[in-house]
C-alpha atoms as a PDB file:
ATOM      1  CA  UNK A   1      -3.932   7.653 -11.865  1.00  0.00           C
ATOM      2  CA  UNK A   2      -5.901   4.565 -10.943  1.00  0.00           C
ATOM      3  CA  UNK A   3      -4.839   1.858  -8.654  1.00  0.00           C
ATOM      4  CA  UNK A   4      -4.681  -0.904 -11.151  1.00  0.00           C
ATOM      5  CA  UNK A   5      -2.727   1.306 -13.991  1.00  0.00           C
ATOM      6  CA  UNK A   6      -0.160   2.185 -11.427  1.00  0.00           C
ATOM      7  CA  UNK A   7      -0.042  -1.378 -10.751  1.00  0.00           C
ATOM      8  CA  UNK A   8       0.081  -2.330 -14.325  1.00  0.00           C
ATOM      9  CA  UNK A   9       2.566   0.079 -15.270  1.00  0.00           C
ATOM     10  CA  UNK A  10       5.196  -1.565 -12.406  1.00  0.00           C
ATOM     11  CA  UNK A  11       4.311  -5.096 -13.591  1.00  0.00           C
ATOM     12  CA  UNK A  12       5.403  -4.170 -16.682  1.00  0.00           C
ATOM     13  CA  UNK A  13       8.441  -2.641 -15.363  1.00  0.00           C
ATOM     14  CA  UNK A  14       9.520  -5.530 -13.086  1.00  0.00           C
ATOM     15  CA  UNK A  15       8.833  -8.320 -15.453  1.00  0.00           C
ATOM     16  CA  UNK A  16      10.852  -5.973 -18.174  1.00  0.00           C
ATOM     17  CA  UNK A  17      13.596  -5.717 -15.432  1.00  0.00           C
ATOM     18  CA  UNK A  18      13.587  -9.633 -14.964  1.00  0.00           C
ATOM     19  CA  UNK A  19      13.952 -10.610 -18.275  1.00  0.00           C
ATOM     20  CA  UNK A  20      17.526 -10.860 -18.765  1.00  0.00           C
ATOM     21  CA  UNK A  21      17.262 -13.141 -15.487  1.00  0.00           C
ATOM     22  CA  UNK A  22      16.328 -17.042 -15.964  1.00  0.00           C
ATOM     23  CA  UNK A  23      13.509 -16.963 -13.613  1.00  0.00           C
ATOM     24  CA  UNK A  24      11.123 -19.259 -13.432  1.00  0.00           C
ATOM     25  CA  UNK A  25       7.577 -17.746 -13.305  1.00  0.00           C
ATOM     26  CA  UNK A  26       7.526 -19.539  -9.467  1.00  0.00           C
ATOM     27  CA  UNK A  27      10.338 -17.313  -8.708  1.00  0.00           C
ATOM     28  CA  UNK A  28       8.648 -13.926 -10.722  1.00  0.00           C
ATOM     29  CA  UNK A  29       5.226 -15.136  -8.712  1.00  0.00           C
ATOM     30  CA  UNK A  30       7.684 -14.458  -5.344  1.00  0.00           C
ATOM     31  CA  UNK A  31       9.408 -11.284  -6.058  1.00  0.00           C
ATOM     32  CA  UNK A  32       5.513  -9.863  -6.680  1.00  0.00           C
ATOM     33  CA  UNK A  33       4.404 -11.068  -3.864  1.00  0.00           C
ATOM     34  CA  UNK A  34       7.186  -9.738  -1.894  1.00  0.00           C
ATOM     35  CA  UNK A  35       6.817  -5.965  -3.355  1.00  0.00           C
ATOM     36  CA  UNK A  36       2.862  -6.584  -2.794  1.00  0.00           C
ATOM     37  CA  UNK A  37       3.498  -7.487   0.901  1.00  0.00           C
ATOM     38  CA  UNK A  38       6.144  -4.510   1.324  1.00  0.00           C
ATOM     39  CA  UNK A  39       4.010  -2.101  -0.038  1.00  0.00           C
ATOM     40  CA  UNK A  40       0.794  -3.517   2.314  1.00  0.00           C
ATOM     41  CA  UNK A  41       3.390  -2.644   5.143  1.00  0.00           C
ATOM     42  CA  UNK A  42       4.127   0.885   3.902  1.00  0.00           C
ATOM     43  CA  UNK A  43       0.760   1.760   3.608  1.00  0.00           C
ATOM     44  CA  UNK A  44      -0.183   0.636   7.459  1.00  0.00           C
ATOM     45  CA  UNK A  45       2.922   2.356   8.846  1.00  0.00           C
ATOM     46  CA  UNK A  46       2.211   5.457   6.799  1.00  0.00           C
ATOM     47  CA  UNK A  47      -1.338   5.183   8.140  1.00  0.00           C
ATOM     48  CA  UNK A  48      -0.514   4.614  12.035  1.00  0.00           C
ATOM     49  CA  UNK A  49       1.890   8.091  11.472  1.00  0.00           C
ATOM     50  CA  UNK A  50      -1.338   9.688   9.749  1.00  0.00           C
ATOM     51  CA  UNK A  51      -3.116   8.820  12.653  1.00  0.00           C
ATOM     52  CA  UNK A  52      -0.617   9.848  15.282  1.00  0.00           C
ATOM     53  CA  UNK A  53       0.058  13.028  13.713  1.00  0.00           C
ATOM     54  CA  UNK A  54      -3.915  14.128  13.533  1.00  0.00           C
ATOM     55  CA  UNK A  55      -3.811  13.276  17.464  1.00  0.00           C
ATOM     56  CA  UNK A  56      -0.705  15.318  18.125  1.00  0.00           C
ATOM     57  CA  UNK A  57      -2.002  18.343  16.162  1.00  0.00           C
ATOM     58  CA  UNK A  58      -5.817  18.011  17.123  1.00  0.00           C
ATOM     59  CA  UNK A  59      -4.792  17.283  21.208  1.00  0.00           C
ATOM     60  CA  UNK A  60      -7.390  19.441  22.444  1.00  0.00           C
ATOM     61  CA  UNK A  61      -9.541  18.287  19.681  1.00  0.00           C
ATOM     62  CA  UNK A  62      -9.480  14.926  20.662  1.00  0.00           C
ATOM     63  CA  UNK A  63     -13.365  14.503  18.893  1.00  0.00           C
ATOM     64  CA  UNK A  64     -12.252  15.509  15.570  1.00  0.00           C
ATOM     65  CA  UNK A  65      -8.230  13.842  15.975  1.00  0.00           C
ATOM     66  CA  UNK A  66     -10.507  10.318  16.397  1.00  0.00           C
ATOM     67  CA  UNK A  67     -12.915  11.374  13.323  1.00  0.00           C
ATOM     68  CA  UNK A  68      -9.688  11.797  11.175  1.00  0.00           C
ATOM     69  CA  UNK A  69      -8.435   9.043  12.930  1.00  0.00           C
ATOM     70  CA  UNK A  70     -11.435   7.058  11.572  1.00  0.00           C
ATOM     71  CA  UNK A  71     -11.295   8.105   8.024  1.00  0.00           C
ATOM     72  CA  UNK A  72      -7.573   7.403   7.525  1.00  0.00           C
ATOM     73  CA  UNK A  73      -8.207   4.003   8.647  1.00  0.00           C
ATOM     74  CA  UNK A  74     -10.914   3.493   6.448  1.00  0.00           C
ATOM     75  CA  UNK A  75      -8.762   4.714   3.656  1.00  0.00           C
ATOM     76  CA  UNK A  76      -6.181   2.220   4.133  1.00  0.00           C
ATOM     77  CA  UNK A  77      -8.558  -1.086   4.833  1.00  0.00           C
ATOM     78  CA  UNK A  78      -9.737   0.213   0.839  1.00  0.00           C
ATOM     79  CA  UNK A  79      -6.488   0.823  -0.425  1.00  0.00           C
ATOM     80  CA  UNK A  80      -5.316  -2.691   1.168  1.00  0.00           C
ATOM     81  CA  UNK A  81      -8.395  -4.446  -0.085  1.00  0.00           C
ATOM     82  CA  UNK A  82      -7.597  -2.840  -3.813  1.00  0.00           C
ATOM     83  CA  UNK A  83      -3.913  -4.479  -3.480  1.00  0.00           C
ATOM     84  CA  UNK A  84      -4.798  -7.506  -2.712  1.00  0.00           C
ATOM     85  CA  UNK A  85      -7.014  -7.215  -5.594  1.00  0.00           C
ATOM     86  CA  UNK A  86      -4.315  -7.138  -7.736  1.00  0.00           C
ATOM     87  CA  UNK A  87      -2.348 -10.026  -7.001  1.00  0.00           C
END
């Protein structure tokens, strides 16, 4: 499922969940941003575990532990860049 459907589909779900609240859409605006910023952190400690685990199990590899290394980076600087996107 793409990014932005994902994305859409939990919108939907919060703003459903925060209707029988009297928020202002100020205060909806925060709570967004707060899940937006929690899941930016979840994705860069998932990422620096990705990246310690590939060095762990590709020691003697280290060549190939920093090429996966690499790419898992890259991965999350997109998938960042896409969240932000949605805001």
């Amino acid at each position: 499922m793409a990014l932005s459907r994902t994305a859409e589909k939990a919108a939907k779900k919060i703003d459903a969940a925060l209707a029988n609240y009297d928020l202002s859409d100020q205060e909806k605006s925060e709570i967004l941003s707060i899940i937006g910023k929690s899941l930016m952190k979840t994705v860069e400690e998932t990422t620096e575990a990705s990246r310690e685990a590939a060095v762990i199990c590709c020691g003697p590899e280290a060549d190939l532990a920093h090429k996966i290394a690499e790419e898992v980076e890259r991965k999350k600087i997109a998938l960042i860049a896409n969240l932000k996107a949605l805001r």
